[in-house]
Protein backbone atom coordinates (compact mmCIF):
# COMPACT_ATOMS: atom_id res chain seq x y z
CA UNK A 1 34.29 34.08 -45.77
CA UNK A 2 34.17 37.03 -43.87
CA UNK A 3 32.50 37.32 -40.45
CA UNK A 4 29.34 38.97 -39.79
CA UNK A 5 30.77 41.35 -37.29
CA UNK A 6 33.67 42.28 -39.57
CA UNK A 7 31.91 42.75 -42.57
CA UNK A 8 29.01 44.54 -41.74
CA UNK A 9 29.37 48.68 -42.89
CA UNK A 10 31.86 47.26 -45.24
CA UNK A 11 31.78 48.64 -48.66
CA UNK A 12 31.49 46.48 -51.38
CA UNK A 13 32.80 47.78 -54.95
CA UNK A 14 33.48 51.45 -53.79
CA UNK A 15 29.40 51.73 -53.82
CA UNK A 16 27.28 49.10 -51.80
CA UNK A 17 27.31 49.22 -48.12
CA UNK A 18 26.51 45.99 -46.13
CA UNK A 19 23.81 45.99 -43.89
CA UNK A 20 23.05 42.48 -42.53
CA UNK A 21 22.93 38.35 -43.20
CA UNK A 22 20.10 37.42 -45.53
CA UNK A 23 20.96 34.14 -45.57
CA UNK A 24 23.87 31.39 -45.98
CA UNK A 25 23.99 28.71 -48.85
CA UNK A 26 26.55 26.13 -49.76
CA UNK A 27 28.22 28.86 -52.43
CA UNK A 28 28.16 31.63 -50.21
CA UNK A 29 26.50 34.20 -47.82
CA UNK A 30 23.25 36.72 -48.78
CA UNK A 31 23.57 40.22 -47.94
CA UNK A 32 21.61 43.25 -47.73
CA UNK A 33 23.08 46.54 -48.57
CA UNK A 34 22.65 50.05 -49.71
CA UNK A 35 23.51 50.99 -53.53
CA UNK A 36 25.05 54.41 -52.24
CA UNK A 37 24.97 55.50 -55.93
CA UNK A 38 21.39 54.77 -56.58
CA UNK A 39 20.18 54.91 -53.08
CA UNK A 40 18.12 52.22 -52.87
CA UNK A 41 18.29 48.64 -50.66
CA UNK A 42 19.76 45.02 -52.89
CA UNK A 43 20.49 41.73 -51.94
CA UNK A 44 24.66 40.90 -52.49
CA UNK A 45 25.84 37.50 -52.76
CA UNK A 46 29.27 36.92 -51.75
CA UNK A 47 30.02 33.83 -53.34
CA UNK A 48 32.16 31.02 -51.76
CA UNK A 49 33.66 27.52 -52.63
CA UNK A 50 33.72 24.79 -50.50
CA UNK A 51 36.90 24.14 -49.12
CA UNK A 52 37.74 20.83 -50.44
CA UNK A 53 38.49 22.29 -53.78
CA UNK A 54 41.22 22.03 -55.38
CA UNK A 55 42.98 26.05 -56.47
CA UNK A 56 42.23 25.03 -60.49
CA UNK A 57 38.97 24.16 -59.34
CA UNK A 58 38.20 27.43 -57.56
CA UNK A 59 39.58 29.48 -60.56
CA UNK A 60 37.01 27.65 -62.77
CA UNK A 61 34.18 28.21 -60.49
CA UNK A 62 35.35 31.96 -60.62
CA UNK A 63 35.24 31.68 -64.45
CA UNK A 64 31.76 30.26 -64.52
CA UNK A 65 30.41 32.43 -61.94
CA UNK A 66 31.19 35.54 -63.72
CA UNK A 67 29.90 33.96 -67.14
CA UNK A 68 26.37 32.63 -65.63
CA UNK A 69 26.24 36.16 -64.21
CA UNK A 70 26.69 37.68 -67.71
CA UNK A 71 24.36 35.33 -68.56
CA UNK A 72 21.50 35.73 -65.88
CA UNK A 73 21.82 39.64 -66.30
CA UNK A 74 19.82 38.84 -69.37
CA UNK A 75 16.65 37.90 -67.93
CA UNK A 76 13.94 40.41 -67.27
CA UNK A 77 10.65 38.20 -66.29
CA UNK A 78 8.93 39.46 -62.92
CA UNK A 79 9.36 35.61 -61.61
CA UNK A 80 12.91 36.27 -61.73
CA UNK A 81 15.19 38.28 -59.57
CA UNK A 82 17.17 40.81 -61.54
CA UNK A 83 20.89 40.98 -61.30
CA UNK A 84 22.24 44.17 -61.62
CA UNK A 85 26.13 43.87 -61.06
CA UNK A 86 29.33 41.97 -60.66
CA UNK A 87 32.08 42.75 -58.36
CA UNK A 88 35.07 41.40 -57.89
CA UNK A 89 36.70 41.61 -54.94
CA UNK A 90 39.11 39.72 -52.44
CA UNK A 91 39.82 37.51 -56.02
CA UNK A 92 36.08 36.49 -55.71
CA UNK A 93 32.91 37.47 -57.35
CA UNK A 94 29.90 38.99 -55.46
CA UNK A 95 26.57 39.06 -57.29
CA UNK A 96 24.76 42.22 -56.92
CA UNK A 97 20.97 41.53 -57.20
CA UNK A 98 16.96 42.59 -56.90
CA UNK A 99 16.00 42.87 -53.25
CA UNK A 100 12.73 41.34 -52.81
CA UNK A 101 10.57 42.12 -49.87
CA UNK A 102 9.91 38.42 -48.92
CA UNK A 103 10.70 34.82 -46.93
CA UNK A 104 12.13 32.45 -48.61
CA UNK A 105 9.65 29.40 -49.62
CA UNK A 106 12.70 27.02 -47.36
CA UNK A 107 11.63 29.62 -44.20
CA UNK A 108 8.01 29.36 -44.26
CA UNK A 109 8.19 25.63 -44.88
CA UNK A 110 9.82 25.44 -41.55
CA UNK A 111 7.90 28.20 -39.15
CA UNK A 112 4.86 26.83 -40.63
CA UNK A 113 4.90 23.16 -41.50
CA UNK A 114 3.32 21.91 -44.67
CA UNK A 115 1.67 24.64 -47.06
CA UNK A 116 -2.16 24.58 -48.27
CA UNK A 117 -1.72 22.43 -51.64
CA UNK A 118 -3.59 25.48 -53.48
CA UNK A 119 -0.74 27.91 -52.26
CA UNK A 120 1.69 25.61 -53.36
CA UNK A 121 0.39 25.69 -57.27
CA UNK A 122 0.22 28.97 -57.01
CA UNK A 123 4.00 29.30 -56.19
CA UNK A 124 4.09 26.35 -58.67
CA UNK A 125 3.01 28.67 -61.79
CA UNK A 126 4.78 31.47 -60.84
CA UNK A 127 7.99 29.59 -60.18
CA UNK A 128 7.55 27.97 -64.12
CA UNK A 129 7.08 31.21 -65.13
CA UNK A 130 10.75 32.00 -64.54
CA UNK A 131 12.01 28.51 -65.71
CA UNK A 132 10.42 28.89 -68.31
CA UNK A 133 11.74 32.55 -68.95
CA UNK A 134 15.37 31.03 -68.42
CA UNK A 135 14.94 28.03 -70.83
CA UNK A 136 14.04 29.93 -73.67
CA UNK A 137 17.09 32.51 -72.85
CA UNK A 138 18.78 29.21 -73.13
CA UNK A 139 19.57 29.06 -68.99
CA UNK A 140 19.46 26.02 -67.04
CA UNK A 141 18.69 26.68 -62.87
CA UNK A 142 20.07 23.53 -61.98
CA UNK A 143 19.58 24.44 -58.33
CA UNK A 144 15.87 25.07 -57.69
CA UNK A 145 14.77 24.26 -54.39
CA UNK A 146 12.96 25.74 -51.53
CA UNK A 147 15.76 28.11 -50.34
CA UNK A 148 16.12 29.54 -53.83
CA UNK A 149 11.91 30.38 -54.32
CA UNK A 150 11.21 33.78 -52.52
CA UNK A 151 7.16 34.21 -51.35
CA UNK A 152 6.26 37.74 -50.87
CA UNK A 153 3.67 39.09 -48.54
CA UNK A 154 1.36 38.81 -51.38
CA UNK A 155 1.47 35.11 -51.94
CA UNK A 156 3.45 35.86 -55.39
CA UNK A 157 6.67 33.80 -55.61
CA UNK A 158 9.98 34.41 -57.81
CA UNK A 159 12.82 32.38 -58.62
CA UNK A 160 16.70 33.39 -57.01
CA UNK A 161 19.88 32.44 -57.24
CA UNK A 162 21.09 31.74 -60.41
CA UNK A 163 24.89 30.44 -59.19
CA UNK A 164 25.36 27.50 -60.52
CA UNK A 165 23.44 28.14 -63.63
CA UNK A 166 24.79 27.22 -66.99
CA UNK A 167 23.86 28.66 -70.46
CA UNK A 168 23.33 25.42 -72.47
CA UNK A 169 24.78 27.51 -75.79
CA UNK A 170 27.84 28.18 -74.13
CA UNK A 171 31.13 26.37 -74.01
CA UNK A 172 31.20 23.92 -70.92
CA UNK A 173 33.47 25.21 -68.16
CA UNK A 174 33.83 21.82 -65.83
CA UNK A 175 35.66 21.29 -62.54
CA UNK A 176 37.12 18.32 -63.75
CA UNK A 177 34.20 16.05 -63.92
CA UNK A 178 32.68 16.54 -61.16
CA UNK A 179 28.90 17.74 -60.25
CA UNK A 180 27.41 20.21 -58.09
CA UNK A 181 24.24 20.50 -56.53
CA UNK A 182 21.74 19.68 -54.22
CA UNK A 183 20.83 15.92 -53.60
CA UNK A 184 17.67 16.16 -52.36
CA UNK A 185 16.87 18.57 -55.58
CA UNK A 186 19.10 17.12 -58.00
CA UNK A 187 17.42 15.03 -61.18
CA UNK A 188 18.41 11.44 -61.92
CA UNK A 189 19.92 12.48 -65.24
CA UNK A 190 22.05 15.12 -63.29
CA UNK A 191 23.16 11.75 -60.43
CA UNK A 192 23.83 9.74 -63.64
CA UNK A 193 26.10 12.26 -65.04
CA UNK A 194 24.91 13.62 -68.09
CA UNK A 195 24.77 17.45 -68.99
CA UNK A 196 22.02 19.11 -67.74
CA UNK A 197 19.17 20.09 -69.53
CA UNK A 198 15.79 22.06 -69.10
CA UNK A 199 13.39 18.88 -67.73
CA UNK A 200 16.53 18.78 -64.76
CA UNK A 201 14.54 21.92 -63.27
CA UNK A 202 11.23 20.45 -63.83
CA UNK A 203 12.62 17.88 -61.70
CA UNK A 204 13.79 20.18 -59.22
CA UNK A 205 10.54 22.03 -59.40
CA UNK A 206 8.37 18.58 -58.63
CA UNK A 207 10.75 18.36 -55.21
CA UNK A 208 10.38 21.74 -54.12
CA UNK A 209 6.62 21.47 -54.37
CA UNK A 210 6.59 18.03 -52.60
CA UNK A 211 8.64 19.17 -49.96
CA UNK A 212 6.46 22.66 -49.48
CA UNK A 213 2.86 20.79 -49.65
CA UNK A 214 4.16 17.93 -47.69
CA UNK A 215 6.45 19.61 -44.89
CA UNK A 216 9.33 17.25 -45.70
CA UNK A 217 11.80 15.98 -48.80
CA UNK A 218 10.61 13.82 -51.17
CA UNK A 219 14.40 11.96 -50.89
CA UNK A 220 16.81 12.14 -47.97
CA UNK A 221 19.01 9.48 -46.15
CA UNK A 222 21.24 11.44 -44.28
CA UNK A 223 24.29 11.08 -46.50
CA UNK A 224 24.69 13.01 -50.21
CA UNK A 225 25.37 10.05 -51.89
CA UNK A 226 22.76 7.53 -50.01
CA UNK A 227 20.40 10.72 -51.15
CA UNK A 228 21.48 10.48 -54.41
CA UNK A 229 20.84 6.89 -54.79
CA UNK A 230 17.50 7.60 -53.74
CA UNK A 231 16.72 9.68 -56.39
CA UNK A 232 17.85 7.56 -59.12
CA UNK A 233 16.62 4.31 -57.91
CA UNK A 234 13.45 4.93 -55.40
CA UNK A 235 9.89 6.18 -55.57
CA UNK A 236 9.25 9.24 -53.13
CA UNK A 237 6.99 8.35 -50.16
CA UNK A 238 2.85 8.62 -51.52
CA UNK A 239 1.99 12.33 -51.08
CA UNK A 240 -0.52 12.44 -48.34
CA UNK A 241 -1.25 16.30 -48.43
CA UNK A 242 -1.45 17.30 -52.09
CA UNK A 243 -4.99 16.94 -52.53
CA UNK A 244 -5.24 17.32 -56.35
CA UNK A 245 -1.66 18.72 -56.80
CA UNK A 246 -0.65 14.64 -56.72
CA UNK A 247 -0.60 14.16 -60.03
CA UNK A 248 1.38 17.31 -60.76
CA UNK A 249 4.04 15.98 -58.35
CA UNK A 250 3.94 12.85 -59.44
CA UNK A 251 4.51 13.38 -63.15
CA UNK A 252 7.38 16.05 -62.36
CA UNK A 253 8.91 13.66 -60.84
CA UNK A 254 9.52 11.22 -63.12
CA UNK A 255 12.74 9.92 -63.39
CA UNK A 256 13.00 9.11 -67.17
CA UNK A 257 13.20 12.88 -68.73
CA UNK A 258 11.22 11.87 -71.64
CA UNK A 259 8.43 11.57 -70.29
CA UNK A 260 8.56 13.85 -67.37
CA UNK A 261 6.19 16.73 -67.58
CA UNK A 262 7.12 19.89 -69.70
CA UNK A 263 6.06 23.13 -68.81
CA UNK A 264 3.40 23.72 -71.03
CA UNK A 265 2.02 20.53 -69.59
CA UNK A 266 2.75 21.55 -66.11
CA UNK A 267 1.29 24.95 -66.44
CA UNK A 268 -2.06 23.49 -67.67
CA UNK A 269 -2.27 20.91 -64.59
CA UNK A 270 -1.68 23.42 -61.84
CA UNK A 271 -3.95 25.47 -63.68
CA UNK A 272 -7.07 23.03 -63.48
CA UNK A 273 -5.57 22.22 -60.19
CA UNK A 274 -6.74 25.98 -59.42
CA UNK A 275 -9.87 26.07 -61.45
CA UNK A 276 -11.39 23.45 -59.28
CA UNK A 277 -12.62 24.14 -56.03
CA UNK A 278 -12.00 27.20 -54.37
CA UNK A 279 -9.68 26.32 -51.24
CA UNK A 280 -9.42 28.92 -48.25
CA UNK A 281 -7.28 31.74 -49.33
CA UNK A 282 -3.61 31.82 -48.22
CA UNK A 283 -1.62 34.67 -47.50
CA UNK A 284 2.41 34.40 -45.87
CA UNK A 285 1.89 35.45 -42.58
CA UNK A 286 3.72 37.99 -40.99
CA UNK A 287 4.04 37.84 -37.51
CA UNK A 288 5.12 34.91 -37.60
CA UNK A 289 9.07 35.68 -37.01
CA UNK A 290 11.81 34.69 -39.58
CA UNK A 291 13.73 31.13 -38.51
CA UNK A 292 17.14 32.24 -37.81
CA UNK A 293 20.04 32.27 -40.75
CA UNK A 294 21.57 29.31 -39.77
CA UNK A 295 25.56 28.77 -40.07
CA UNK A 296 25.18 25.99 -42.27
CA UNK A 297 21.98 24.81 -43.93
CA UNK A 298 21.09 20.92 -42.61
CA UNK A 299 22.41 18.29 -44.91
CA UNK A 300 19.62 16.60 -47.80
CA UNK A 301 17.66 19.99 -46.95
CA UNK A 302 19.43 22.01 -49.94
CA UNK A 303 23.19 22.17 -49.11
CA UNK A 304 25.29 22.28 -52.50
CA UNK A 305 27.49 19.33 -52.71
CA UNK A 306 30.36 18.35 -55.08
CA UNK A 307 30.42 15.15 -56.16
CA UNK A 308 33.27 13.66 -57.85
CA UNK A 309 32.91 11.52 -61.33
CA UNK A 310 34.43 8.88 -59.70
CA UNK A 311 31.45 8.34 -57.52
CA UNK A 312 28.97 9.28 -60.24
CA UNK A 313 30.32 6.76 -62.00
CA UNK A 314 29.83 4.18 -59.56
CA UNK A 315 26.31 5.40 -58.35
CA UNK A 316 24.87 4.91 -62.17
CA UNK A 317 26.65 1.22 -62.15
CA UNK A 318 24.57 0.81 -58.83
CA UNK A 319 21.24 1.88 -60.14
CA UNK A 320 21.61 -0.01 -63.60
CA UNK A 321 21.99 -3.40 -61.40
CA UNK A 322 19.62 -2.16 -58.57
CA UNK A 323 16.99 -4.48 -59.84
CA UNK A 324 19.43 -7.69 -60.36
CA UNK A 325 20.74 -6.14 -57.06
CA UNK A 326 17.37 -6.77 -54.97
CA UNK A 327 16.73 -10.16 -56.76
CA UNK A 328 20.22 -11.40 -55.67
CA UNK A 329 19.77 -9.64 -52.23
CA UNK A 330 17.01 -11.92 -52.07
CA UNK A 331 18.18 -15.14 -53.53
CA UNK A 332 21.01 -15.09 -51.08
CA UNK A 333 18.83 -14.25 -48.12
CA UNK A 334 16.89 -17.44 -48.84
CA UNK A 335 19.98 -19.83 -49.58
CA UNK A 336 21.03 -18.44 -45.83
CA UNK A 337 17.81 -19.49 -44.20
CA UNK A 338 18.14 -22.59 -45.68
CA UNK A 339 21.24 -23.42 -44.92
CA UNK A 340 20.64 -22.36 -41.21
CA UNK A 341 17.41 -24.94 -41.13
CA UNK A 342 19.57 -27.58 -42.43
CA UNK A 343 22.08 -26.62 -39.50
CA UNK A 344 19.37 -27.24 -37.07
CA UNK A 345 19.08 -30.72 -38.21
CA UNK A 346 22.44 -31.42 -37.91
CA UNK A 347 22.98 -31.33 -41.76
CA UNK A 348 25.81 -29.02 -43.19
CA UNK A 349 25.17 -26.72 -46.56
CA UNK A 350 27.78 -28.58 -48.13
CA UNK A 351 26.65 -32.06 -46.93
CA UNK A 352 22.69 -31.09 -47.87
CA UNK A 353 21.07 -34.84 -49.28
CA UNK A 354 20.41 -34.37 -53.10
CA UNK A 355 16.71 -35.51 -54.39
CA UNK A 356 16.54 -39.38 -53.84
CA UNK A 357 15.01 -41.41 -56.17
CA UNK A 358 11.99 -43.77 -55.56
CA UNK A 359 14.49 -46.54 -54.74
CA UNK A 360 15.68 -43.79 -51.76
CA UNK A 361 19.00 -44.75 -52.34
CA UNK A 362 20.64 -42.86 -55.30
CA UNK A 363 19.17 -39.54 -56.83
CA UNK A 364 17.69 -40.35 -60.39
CA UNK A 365 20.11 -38.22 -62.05
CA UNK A 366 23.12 -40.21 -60.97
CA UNK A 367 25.50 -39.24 -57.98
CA UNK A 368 26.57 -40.51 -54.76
CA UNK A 369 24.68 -42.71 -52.62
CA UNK A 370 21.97 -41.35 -49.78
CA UNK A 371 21.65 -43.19 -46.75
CA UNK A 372 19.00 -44.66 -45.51
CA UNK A 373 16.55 -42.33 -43.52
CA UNK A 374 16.92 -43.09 -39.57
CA UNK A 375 13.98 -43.59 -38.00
CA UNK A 376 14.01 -41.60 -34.65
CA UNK A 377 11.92 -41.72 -31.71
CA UNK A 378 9.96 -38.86 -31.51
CA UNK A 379 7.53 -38.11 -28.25
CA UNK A 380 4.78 -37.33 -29.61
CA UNK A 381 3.93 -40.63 -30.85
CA UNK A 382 3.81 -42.11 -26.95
CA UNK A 383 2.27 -39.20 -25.53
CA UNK A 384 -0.62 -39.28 -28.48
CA UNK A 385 -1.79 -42.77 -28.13
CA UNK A 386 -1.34 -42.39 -23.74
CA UNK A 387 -3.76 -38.96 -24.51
CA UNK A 388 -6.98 -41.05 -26.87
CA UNK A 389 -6.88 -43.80 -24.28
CA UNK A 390 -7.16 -41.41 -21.03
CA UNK A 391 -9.97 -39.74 -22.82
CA UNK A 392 -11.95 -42.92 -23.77
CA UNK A 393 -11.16 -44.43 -20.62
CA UNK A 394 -12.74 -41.04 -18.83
CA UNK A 395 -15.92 -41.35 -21.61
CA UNK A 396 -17.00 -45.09 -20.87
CA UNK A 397 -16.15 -44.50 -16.89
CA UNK A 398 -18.45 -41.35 -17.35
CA UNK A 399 -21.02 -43.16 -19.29
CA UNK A 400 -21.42 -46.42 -16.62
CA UNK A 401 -21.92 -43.91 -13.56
CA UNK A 402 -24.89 -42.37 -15.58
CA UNK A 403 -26.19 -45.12 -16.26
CA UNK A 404 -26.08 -46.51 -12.54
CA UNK A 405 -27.36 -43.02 -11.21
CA UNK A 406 -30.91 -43.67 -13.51
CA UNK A 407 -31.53 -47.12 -12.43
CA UNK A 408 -31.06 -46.52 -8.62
CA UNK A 409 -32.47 -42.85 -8.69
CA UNK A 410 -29.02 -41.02 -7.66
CA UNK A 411 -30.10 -38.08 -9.83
């Protein structure tokens, strides 16, 4: 990737001039340049692969690049940033796009904290707008998240960065089973390894809302694949901001596809979300100042990840037993504390009495002998009987001295 120093008043192409860092992703860097030809400002994404890729791997990430740009060139839908060109250069691709005057939905989230819930439908509708757009150009996102919604000064909000789209009539171009994506965005279906499909961005739409009405992710453990895990097998934390945009979350979110919400269903819930009452209008502000482009975006927060189908493999074994998982988890946990009490009485696991029988001497199923119980002394039954007679000793002494104090007048 090339430096910000060294690349800035490079020329792109023969024609677009770049100006200055946008912002950074986990495929690549965002610039903004001048089209010298057509004199006017777009946003240039020079598109990287992470380095743990193998060279095949990289020359089919190439390949799909260029063919979901093809393929993203078709969309015209005002909640969609237009691409206008593909170069190659340096053997790589860079995506010449619409520049948007605007902050990224990711940006505001963190100068401003959690987002009025009416806001957040807003961007909602507008943002399934543009899926909606793409899925009936037959265009799967597959990466929507916060980073990847633009808000401009308006309050209007369009959908970016089609990289790791897919057209779901083309021919699959793989990198050898594996996945890539964003955890913290990515739909169970997607962790479980099947081929994605339009609900995976309704998926990735409930998240993005949850994280920009809540101020936080609706799944993150620190790790990609603890993250993913999450998302197949957890419930998000209860949404404690969304007002009436709860439901809307919570039936995006669904983790069987079937009966997640579709977008016609979607679009008429944030609708009467915005029908009801009228909340405080909401503009992005603009003083406040832009977060700075960090180097690399936090992990769980939106970073792409590649995960291998090795691992997939294992993490939809995991979540088919994570049910028999917890009931063992617990079953064990008890046989431990048992065992331990039995320690404490100086009886092994192994040696643990059976049942005994009213006899007390063999089980009534059969097996080997018990023992007679030993009868130990035990304390309490001295200090007991000791405590009753001090106290009924102390009541009849009590009781004589009244009486003697009446009959001689000592009170």
């Amino acid at each position: 990737m090339t430096t910000e120093a060294a690349a800035a008043d490079r020329l792109v192409g023969g024609r677009y001039a770049l100006r200055e860092v946008l912002g950074r992703g986990g495929m690549g860097v965002v610039w903004l340049a001048t089209d010298q030809k057509l004199q006017r400002l777009v946003a240039i994404k020079e598109i990287s692969y992470p380095l743990h890729l193998t060279d095949s791997e990289r020359q089919v990430l190439r390949e799909r690049t260029l063919r979901e740009a093809r393929t993203a060139a078709r969309l015209d839908h005002p909640s969609v940033t237009t691409v206008y060109d593909v170069v190659e250069e340096d053997g790589r691709p860079w995506l010449v796009m619409e520049h948007v005057e605007s902050r990224s939905l990711q940006q505001l989230v963190d100068a401003q904290g959690p987002l009025p819930w009416a806001a957040v439908a807003r961007i909602g509708l507008d943002v399934l707008a543009g899926l909606e757009a793409a899925h009936q150009a037959g265009i799967v996102h597959r990466d929507v998240k916060p980073a990847n919604v633009l808000v401009a000064p308006d309050g209007r909000a369009c959908l970016t960065d089609f990289g790791i789209a897919t057209a779901t009539g083309d021919s699959a171009i793989t990198t050898t089973g594996a996945i890539i994506g964003s955890p913290s965005y990515m739909a169970p279906e997607r962790a479980n390894g099947y081929s994605p499909q339009p609900p995976v961005d309704l998926w990735s739409l409930g998240a993005t809302l949850y994280t920009a009405v809540e101020g936080h992710l609706a799944f993150a453990r620190g790790e990609p694949m603890a993250t993913l895990m999450a998302v197949v097998t957890e419930d998000p934390e209860p949404a404690r901001l969304a007002g009436p945009l709860e439901p809307v979350l919570r039936g995006l979110l669904t983790k069987d596809p079937a009966q997640r919400l579709t977008v016609e269903q979607a679009r008429q819930q944030l609708q009467a979300v915005l029908s009801g009452a009228v909340p405080p209008p909401w503009t992005p502000p603009v003083d406040v100042p832009a977060p700075p482009v960090p180097a690399e975006p936090a992990p769980d927060g939106g970073r792409v990840e590649r995960f291998d189908a090795a691992d997939l493999r294992a993490l939809a074994s995991a979540s088919k037993h994570a049910l028999g998982t917890v009931a063992r988890d617990a079953r064990d946990q008890a046989r431990h504390l048992a065992d331990r009490r039995r320690e404490r009485k100086g009886v092994g696991p192994e040696r643990a009495p059976a049942r005994t029988s009213a006899s007390g001497r063999v089980p009534a199923s059969g097996g080997a002998p018990v023992p007679h119980r030993r009868w130990r002394f035990k304390r309490r039954w001295v200090v007991v009987p000791v405590l009753l007679t001090l106290l009924l000793v102390l009541a009849v002494v009590g009781g004589l001295v009244a009486v003697a104090g009446a009959a001689f007048g000592w009170f």
